[in-house]
N, C-alpha and C. Protein backbone atom coordinates (compact mmCIF):
# COMPACT_ATOMS: atom_id res chain seq x y z
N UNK A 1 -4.28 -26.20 18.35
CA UNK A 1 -4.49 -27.57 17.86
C UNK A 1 -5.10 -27.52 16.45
N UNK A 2 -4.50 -28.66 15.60
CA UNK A 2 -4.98 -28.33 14.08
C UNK A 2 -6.48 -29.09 14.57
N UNK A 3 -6.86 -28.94 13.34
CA UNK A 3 -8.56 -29.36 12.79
C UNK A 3 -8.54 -30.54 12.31
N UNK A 4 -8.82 -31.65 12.97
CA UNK A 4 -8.33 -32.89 12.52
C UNK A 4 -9.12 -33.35 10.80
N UNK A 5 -10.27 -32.88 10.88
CA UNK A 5 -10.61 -33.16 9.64
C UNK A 5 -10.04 -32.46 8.31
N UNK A 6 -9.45 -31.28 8.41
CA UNK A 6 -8.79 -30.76 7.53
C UNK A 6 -7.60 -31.53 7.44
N UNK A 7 -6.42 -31.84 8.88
CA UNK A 7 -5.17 -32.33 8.55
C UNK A 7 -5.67 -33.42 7.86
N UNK A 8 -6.71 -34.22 7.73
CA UNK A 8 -7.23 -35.38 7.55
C UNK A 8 -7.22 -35.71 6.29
N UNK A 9 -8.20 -34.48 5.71
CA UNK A 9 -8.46 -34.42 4.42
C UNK A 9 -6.93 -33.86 3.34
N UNK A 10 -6.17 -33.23 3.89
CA UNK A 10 -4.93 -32.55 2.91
C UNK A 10 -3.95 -33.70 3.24
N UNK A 11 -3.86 -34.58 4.04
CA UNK A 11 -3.04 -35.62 3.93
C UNK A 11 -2.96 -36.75 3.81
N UNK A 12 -4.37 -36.89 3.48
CA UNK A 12 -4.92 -37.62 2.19
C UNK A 12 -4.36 -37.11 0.87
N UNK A 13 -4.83 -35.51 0.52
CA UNK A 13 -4.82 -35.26 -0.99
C UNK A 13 -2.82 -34.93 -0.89
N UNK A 14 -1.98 -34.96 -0.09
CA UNK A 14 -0.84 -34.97 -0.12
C UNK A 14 0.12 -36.51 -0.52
N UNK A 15 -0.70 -37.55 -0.14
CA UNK A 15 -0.35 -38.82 0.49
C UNK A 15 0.33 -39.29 -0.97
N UNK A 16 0.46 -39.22 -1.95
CA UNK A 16 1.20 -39.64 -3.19
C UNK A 16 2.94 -38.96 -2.94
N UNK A 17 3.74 -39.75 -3.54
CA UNK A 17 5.04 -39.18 -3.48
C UNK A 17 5.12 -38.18 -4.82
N UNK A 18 4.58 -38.22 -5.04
CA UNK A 18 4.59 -36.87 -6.70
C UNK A 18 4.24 -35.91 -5.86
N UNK A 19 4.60 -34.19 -6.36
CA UNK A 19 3.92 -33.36 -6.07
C UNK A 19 2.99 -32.60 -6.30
N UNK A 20 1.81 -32.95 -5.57
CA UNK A 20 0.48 -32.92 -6.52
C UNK A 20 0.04 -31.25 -7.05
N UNK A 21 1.07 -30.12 -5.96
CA UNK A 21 1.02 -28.75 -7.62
C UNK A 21 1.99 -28.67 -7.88
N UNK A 22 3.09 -29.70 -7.88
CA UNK A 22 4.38 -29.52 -8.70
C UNK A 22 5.26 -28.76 -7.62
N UNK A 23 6.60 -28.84 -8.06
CA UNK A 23 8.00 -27.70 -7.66
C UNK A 23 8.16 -26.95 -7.79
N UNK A 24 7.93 -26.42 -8.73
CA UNK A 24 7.72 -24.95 -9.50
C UNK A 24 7.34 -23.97 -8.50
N UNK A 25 7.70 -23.00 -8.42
CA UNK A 25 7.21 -21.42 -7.51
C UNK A 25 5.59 -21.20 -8.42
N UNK A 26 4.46 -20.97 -7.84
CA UNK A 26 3.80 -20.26 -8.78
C UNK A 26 4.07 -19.01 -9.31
N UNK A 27 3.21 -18.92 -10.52
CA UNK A 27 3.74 -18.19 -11.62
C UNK A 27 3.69 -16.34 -10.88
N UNK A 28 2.59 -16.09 -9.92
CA UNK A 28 2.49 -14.60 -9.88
C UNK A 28 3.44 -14.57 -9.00
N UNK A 29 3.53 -15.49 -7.72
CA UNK A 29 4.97 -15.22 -6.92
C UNK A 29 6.57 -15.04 -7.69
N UNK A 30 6.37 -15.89 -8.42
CA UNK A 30 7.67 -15.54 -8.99
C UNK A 30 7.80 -14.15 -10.19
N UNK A 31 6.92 -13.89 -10.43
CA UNK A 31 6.28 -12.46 -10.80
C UNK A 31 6.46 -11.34 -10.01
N UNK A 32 6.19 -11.18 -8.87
CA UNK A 32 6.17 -10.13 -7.91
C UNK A 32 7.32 -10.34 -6.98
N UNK A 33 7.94 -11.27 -6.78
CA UNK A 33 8.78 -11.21 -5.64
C UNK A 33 9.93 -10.77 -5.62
N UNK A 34 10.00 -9.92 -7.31
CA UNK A 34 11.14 -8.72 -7.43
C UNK A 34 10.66 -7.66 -6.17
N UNK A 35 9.07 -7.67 -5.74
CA UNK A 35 8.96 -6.70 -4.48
C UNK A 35 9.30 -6.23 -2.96
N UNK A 36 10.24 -7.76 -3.11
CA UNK A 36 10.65 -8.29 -1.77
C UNK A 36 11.68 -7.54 -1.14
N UNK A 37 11.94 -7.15 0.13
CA UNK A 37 13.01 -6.81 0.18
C UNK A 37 14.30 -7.43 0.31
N UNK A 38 15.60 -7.62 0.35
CA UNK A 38 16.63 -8.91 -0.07
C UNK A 38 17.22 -9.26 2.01
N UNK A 39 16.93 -10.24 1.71
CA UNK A 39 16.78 -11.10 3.27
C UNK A 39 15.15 -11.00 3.93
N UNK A 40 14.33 -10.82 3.03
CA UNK A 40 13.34 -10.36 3.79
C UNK A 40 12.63 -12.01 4.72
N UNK A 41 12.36 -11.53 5.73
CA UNK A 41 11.28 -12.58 6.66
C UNK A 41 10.03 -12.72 6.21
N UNK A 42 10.11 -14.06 5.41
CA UNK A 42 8.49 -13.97 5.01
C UNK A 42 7.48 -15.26 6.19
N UNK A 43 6.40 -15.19 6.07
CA UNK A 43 5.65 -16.49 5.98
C UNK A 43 4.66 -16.38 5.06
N UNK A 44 4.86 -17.66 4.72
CA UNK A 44 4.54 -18.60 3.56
C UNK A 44 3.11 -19.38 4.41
N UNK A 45 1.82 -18.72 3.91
CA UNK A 45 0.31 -19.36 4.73
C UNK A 45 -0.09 -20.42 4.03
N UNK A 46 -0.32 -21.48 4.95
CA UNK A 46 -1.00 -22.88 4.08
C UNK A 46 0.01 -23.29 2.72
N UNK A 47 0.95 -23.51 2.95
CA UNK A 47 2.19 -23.59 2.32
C UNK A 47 2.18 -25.25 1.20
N UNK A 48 1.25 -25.95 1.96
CA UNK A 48 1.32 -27.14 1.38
C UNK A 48 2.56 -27.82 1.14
N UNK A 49 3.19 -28.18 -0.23
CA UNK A 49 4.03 -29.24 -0.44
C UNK A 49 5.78 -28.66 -0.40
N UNK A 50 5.49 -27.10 -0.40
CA UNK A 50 6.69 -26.55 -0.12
C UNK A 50 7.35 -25.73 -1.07
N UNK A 51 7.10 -25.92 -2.29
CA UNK A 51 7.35 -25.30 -3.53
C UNK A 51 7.23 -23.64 -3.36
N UNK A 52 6.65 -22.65 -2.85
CA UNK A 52 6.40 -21.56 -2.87
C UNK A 52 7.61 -20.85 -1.61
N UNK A 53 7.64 -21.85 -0.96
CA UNK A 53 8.72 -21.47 0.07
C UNK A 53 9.76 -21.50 0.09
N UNK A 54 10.48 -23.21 -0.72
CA UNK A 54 11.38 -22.95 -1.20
C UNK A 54 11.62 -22.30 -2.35
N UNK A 55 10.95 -21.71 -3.13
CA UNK A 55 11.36 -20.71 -4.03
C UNK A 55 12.19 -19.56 -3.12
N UNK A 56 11.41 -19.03 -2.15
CA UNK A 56 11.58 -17.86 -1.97
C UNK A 56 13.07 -18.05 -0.74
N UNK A 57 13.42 -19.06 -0.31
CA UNK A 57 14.51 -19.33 0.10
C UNK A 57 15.59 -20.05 -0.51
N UNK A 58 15.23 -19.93 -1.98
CA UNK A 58 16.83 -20.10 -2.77
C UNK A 58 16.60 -18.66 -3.32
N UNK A 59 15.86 -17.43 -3.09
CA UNK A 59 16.24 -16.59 -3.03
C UNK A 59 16.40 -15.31 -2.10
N UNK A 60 17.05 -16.14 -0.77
CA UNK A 60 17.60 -15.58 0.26
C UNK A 60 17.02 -14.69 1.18
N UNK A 61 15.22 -15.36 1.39
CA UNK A 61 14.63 -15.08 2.54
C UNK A 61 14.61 -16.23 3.51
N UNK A 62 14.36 -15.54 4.86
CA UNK A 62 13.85 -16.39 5.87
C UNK A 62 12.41 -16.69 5.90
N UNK A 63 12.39 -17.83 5.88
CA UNK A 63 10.95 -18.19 5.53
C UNK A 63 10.69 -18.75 6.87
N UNK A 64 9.36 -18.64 7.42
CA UNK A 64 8.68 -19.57 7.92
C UNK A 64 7.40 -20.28 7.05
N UNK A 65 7.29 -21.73 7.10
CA UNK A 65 6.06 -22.28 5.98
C UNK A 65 5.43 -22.87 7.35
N UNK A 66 4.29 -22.83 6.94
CA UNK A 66 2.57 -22.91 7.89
C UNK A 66 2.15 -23.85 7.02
N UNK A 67 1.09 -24.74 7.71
CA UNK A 67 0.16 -25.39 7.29
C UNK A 67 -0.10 -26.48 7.92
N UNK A 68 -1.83 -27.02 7.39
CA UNK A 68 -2.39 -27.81 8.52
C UNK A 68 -1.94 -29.10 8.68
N UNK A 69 -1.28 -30.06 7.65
CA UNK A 69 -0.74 -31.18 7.17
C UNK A 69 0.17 -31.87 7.35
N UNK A 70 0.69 -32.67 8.37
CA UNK A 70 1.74 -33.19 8.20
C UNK A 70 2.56 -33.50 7.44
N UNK A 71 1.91 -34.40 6.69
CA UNK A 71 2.27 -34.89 5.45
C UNK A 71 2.89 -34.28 4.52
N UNK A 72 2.43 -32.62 4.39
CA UNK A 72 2.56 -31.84 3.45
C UNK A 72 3.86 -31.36 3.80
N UNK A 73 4.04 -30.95 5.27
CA UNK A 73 5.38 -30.49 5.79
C UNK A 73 6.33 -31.81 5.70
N UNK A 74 6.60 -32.63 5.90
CA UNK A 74 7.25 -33.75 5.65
C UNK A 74 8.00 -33.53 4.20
N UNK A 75 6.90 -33.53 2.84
CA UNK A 75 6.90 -33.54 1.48
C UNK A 75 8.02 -32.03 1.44
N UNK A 76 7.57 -30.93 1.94
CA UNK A 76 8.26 -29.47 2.17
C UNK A 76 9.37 -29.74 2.87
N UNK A 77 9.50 -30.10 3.80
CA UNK A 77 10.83 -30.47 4.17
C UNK A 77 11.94 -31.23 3.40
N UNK A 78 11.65 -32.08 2.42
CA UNK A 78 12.17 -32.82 1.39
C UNK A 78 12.86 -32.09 0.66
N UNK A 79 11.94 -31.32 0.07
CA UNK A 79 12.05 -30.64 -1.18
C UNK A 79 13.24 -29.28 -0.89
N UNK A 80 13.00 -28.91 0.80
CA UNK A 80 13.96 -28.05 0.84
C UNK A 80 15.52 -28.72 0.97
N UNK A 81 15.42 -29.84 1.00
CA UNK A 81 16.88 -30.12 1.38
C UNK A 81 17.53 -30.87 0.04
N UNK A 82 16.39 -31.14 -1.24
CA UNK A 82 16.92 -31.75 -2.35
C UNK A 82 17.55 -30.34 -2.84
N UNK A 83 16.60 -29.13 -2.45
CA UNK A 83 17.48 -27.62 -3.17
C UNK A 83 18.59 -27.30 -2.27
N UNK A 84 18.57 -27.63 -1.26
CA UNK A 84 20.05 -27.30 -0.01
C UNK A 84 19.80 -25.72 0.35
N UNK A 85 18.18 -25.45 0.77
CA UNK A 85 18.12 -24.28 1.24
C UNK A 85 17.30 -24.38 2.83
N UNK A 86 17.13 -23.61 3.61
CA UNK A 86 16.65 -23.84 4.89
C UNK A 86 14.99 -23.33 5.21
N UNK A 87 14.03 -23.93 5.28
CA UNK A 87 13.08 -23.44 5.40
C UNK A 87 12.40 -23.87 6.71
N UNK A 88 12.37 -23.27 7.58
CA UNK A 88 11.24 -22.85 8.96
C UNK A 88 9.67 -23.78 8.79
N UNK A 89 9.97 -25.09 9.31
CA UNK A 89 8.24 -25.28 9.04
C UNK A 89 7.55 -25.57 10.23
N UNK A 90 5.93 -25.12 10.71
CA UNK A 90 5.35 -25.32 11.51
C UNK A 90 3.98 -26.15 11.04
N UNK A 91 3.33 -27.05 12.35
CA UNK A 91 2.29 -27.35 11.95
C UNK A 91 1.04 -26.49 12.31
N UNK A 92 0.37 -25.86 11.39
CA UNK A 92 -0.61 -24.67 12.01
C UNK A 92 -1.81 -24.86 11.05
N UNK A 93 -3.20 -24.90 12.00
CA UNK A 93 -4.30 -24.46 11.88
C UNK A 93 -4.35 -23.15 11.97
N UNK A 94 -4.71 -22.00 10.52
CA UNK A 94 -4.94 -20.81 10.13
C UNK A 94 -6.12 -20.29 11.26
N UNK A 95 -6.89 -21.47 11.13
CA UNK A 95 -8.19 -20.70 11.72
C UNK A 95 -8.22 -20.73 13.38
N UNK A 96 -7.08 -21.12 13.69
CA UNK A 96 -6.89 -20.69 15.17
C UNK A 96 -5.29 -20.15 15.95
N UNK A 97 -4.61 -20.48 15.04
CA UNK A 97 -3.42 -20.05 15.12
C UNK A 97 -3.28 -18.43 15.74
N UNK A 98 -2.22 -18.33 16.55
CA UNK A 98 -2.01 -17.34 17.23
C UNK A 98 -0.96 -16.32 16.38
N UNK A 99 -1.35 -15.54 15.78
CA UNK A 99 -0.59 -14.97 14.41
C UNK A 99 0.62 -14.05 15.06
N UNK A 100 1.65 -14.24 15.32
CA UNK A 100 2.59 -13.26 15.56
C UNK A 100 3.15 -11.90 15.32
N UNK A 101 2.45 -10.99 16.10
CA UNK A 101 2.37 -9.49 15.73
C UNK A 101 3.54 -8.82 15.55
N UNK A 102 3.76 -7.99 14.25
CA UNK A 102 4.65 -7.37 13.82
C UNK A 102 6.20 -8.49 13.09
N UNK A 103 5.63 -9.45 13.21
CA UNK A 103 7.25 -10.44 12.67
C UNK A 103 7.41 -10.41 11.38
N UNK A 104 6.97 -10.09 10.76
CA UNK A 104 7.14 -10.32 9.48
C UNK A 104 7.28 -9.32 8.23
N UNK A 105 7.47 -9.02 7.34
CA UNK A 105 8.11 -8.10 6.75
C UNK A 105 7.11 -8.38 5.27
N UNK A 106 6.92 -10.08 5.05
CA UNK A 106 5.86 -10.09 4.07
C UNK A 106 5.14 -11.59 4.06
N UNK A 107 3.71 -11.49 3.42
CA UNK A 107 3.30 -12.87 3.71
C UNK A 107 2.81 -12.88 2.28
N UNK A 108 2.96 -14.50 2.12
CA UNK A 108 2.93 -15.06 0.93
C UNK A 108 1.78 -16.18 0.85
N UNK A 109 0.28 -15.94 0.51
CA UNK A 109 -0.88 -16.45 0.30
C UNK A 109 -1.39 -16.99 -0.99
N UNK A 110 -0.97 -18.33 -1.38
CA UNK A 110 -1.10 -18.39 -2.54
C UNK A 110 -2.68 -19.68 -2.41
N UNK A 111 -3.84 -19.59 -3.51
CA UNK A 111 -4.86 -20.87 -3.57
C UNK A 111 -4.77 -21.07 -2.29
N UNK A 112 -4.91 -20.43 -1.09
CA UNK A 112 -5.74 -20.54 0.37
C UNK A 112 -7.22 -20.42 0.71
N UNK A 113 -8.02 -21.13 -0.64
CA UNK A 113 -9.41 -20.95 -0.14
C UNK A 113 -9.82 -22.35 -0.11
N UNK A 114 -9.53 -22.42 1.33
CA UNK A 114 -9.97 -23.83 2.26
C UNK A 114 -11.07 -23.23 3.22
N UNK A 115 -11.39 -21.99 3.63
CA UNK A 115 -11.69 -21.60 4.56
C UNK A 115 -13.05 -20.40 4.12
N UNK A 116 -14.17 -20.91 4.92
CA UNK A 116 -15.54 -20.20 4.82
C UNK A 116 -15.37 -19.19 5.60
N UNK A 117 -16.40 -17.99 5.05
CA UNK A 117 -15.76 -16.18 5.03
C UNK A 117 -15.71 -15.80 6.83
N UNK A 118 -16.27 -16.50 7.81
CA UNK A 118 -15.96 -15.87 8.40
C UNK A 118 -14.10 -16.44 9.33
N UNK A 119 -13.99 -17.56 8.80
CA UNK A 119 -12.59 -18.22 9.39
C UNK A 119 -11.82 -17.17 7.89
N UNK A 120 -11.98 -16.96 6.78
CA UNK A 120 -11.25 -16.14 6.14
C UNK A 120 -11.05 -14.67 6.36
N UNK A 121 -12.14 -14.41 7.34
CA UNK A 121 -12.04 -12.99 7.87
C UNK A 121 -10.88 -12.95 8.71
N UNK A 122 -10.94 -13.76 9.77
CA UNK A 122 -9.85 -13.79 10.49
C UNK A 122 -8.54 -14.09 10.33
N UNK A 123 -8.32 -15.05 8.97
CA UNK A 123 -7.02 -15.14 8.33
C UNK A 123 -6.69 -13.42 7.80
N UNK A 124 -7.02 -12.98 7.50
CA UNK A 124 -7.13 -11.95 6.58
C UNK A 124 -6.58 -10.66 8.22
N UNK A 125 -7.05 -10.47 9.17
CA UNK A 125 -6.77 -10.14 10.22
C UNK A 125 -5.65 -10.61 11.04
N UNK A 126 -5.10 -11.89 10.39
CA UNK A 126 -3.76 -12.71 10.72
C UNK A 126 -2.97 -11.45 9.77
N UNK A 127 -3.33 -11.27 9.26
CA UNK A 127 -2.27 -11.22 7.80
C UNK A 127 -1.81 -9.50 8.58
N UNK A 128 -2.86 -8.74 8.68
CA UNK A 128 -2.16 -7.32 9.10
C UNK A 128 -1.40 -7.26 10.50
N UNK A 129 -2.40 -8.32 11.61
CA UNK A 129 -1.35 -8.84 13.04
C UNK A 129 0.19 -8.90 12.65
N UNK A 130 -0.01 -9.78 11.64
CA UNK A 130 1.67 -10.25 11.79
C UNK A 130 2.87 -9.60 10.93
N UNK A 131 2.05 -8.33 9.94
CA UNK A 131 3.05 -8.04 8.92
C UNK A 131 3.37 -6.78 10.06
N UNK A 132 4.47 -6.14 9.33
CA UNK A 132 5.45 -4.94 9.97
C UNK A 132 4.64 -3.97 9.08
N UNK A 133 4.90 -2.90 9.95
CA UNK A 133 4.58 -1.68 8.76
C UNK A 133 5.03 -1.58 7.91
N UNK A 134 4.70 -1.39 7.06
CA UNK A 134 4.86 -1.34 5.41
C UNK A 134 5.08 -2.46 5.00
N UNK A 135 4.49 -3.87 5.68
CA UNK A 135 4.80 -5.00 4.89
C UNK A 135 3.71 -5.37 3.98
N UNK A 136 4.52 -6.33 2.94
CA UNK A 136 3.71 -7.12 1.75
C UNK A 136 3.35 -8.19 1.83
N UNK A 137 2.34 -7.95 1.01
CA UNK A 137 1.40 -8.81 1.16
C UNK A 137 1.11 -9.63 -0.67
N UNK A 138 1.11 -10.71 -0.31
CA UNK A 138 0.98 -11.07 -2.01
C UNK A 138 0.22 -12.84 -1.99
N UNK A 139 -1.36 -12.29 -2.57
CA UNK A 139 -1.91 -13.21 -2.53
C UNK A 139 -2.44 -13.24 -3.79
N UNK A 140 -2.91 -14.73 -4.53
CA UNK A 140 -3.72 -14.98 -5.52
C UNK A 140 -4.64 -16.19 -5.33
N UNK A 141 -5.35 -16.08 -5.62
CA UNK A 141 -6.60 -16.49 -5.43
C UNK A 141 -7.81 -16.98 -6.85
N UNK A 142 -8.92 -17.85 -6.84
CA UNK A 142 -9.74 -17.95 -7.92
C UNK A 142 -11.21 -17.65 -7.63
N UNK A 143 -11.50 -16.75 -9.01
CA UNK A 143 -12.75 -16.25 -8.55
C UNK A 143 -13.74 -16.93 -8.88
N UNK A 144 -15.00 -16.42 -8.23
CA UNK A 144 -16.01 -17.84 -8.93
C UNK A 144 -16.51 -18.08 -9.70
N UNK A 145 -15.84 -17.14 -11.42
CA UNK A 145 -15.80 -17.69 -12.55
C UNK A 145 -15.11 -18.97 -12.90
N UNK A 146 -14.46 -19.65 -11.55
CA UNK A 146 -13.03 -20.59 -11.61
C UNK A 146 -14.32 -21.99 -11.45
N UNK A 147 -15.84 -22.34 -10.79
CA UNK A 147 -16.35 -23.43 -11.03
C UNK A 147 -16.57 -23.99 -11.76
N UNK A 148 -16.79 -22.94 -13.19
CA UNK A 148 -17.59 -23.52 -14.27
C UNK A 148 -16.05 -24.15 -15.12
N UNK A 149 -15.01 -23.42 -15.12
CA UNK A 149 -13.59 -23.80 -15.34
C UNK A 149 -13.33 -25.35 -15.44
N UNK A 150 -13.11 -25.78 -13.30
CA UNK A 150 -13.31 -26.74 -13.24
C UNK A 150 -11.65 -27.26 -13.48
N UNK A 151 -10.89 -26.44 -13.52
CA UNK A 151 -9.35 -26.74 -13.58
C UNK A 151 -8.90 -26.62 -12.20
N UNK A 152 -9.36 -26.91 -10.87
CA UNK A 152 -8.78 -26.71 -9.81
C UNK A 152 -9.55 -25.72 -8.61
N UNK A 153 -9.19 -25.83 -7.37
CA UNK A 153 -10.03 -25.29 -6.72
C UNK A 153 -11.13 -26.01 -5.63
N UNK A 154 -11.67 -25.33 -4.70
CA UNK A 154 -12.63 -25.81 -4.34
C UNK A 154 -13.97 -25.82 -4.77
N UNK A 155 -15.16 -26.43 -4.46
CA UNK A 155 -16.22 -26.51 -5.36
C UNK A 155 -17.09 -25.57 -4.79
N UNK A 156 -16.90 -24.23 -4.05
CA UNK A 156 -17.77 -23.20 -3.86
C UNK A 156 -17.27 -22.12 -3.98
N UNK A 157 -18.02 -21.19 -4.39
CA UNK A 157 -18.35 -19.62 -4.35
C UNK A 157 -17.99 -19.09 -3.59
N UNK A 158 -18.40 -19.26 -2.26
CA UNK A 158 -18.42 -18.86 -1.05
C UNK A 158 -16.97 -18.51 -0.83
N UNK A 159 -15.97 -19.43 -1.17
CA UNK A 159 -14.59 -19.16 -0.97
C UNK A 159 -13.67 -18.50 -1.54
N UNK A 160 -14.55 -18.17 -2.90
CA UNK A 160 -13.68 -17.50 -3.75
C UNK A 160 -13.65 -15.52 -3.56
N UNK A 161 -13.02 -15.24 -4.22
CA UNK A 161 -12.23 -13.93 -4.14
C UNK A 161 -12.96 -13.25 -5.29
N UNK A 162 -13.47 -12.03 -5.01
CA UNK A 162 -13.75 -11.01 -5.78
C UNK A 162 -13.11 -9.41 -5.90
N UNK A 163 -13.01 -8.53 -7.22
CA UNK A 163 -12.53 -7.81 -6.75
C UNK A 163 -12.90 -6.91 -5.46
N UNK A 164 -14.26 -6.85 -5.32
CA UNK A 164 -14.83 -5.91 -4.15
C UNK A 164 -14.74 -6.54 -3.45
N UNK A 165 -14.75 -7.77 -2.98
CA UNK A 165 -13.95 -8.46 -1.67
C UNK A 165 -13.00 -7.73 -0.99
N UNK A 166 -12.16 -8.51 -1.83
CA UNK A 166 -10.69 -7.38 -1.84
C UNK A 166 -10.27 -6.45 -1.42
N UNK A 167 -10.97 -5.83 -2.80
CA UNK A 167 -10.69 -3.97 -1.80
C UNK A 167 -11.43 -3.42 -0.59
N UNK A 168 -12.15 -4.40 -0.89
CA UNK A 168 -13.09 -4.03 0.88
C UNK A 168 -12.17 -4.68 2.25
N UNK A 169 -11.74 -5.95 2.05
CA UNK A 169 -11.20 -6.24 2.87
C UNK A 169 -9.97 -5.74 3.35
N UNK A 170 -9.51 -5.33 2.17
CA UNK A 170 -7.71 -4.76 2.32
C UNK A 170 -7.70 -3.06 1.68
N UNK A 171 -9.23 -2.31 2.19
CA UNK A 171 -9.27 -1.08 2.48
C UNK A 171 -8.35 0.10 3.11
N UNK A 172 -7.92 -0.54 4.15
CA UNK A 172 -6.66 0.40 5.01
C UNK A 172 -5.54 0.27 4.62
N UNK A 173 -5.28 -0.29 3.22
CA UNK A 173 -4.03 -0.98 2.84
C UNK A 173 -3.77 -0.09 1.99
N UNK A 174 -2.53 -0.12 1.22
CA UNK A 174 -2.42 0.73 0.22
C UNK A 174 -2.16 -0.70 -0.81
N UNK A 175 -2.68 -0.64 -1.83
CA UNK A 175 -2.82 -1.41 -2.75
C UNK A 175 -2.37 -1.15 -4.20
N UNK A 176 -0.50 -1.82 -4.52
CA UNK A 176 -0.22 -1.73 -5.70
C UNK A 176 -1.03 -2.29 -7.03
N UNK A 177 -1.61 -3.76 -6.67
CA UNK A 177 -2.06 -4.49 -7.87
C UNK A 177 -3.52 -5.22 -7.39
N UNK A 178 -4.29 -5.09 -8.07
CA UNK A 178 -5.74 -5.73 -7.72
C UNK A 178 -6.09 -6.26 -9.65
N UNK A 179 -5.82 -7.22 -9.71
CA UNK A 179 -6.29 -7.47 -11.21
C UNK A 179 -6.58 -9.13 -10.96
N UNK A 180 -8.10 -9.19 -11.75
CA UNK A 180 -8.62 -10.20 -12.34
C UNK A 180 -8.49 -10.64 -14.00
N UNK A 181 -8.11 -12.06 -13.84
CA UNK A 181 -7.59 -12.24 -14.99
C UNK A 181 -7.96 -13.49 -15.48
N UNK A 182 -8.07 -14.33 -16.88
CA UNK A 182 -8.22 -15.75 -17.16
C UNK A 182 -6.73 -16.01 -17.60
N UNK A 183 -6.21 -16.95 -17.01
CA UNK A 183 -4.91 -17.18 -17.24
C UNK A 183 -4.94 -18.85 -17.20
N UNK A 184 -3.89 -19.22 -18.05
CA UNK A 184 -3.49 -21.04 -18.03
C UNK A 184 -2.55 -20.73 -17.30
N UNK A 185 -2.67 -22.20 -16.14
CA UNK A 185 -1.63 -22.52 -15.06
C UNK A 185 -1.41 -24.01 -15.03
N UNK A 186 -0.16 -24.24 -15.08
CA UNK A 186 0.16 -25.45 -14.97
C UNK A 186 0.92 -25.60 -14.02
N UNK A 187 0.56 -26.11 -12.72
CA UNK A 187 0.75 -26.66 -11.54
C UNK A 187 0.66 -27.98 -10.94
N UNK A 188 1.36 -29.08 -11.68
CA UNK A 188 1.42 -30.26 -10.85
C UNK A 188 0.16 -30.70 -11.37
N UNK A 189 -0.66 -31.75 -10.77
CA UNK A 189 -1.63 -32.29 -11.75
C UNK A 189 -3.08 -31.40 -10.84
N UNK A 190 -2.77 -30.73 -9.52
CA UNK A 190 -3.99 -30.23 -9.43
C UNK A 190 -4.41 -28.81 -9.44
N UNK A 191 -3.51 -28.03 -10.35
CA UNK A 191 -4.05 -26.34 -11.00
C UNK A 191 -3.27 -27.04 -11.90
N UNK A 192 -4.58 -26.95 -13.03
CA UNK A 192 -3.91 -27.10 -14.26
C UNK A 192 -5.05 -26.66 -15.74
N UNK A 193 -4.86 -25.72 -16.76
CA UNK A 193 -5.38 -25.48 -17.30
C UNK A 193 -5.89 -23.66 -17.17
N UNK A 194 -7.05 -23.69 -18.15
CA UNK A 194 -7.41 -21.82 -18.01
C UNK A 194 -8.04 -22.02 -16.82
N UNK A 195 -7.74 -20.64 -16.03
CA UNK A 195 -8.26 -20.40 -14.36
C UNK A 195 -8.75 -19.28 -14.44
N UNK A 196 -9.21 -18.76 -13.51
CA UNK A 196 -10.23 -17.51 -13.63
C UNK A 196 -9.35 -16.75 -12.21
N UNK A 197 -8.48 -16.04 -11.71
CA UNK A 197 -7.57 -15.72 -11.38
C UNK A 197 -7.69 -14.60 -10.62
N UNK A 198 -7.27 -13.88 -9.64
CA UNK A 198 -6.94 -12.64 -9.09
C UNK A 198 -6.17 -12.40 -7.98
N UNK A 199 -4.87 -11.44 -8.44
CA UNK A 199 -4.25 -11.04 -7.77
C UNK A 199 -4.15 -9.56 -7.10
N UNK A 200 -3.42 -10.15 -6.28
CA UNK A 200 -3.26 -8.37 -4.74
C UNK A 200 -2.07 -8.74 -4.63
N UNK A 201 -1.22 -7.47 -4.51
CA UNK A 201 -0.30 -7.07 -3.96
C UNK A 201 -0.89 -5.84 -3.06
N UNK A 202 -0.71 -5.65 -1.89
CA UNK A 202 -0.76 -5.02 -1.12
C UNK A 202 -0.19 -4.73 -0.05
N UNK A 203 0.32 -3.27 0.35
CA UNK A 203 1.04 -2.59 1.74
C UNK A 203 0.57 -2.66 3.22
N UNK A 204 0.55 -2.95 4.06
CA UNK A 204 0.40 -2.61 5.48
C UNK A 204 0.67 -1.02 5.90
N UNK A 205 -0.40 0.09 5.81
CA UNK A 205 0.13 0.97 6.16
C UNK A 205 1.03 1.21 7.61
């Protein structure tokens, strides 16, 4: 069962017919997802308005898209059928969701810090449940140089991503890319501007 105050709150901040981070694939996914393998099974975590998913299914993965929102899946469902591609959507609470072991080949985590460290521990424990061996993993995230920013995000620390986070958390992993970065992102009207940034690519041994 979702978290009613979360579906509550994201479908509220969904509830406009614009898309509030835009259509666009974000910029590091469409960056890395030369890593993919071709048909690969991804899921797409906290997927929101759909944009990241259908990217990756007009380029000929099976996607499943997650997230807590109706609204948001509704908006994602739209968007996949204005591109005429097929995308898998469920309604799922991260922080209780029953993560499906071994299905997946790669998961795609993009601005998923909704969630205080110890419900992010367990997402993060979703993430190795459900990938296959040797699957990828490709998340980005803002660190908590990203408050004083103020271009997007949530308004704590607590949620944000560091590099020793990171490598602590995704220790048993083999890890192609771990880089922190200040980068401008223009995403729809809510990532928008210089961000304080960090990305992982990382293996499932």
């Amino acid at each position: 069962m979702a978290d009613t105050a979360q579906a509550q709150f994201w479908d509220e901040r969904y509830a406009p017919d614009d898309y509030v981070y835009g259509t666009a694939p974000n910029a590091f996914l469409a960056r890395e997802a030369h890593r993919l393998a071709p048909g690969s099974r991804v899921l797409a975590v906290a997927d929101g308005e759909g944009r990241n998913s259908v990217f990756l299914a007009q380029h000929g993965h099976e996607v499943l898209a997650v997230d807590v929102s109706p609204r948001a899946l509704e908006k994602a469902g739209k968007l996949a059928a204005r591109r005429g591609v097929t995308v898998e959507h469920r309604l799922a609470d991260l922080a209780q969701w029953d993560w499906p072991e071994g299905a997946f080949d790669a998961v795609v985590a993009i601005f998923i810090q909704f969630a205080p460290p110890p419900v992010r521990d367990r997402i993060f424990s979703g993430f190795a449940r459900t990938l296959r061996p040797g699957g990828l993993l490709l998340l980005q995230g803002y660190r908590p140089e990203q408050l004083a920013l103020g271009t997007g995000g949530p308004p704590s620390a607590d949620v944000m991503y560091t590099e020793t986070l990171l490598r602590d958390a995704f220790a048993d992993w083999d890890i192609d890319v771990l880089t922190a970065h200040d980068s401008v992102i223009v995403e729809g009207t809510g990532h928008d501007g210089m961000s304080a940034l960090i990305d992982l690519v990382a293996r499932k041994r």
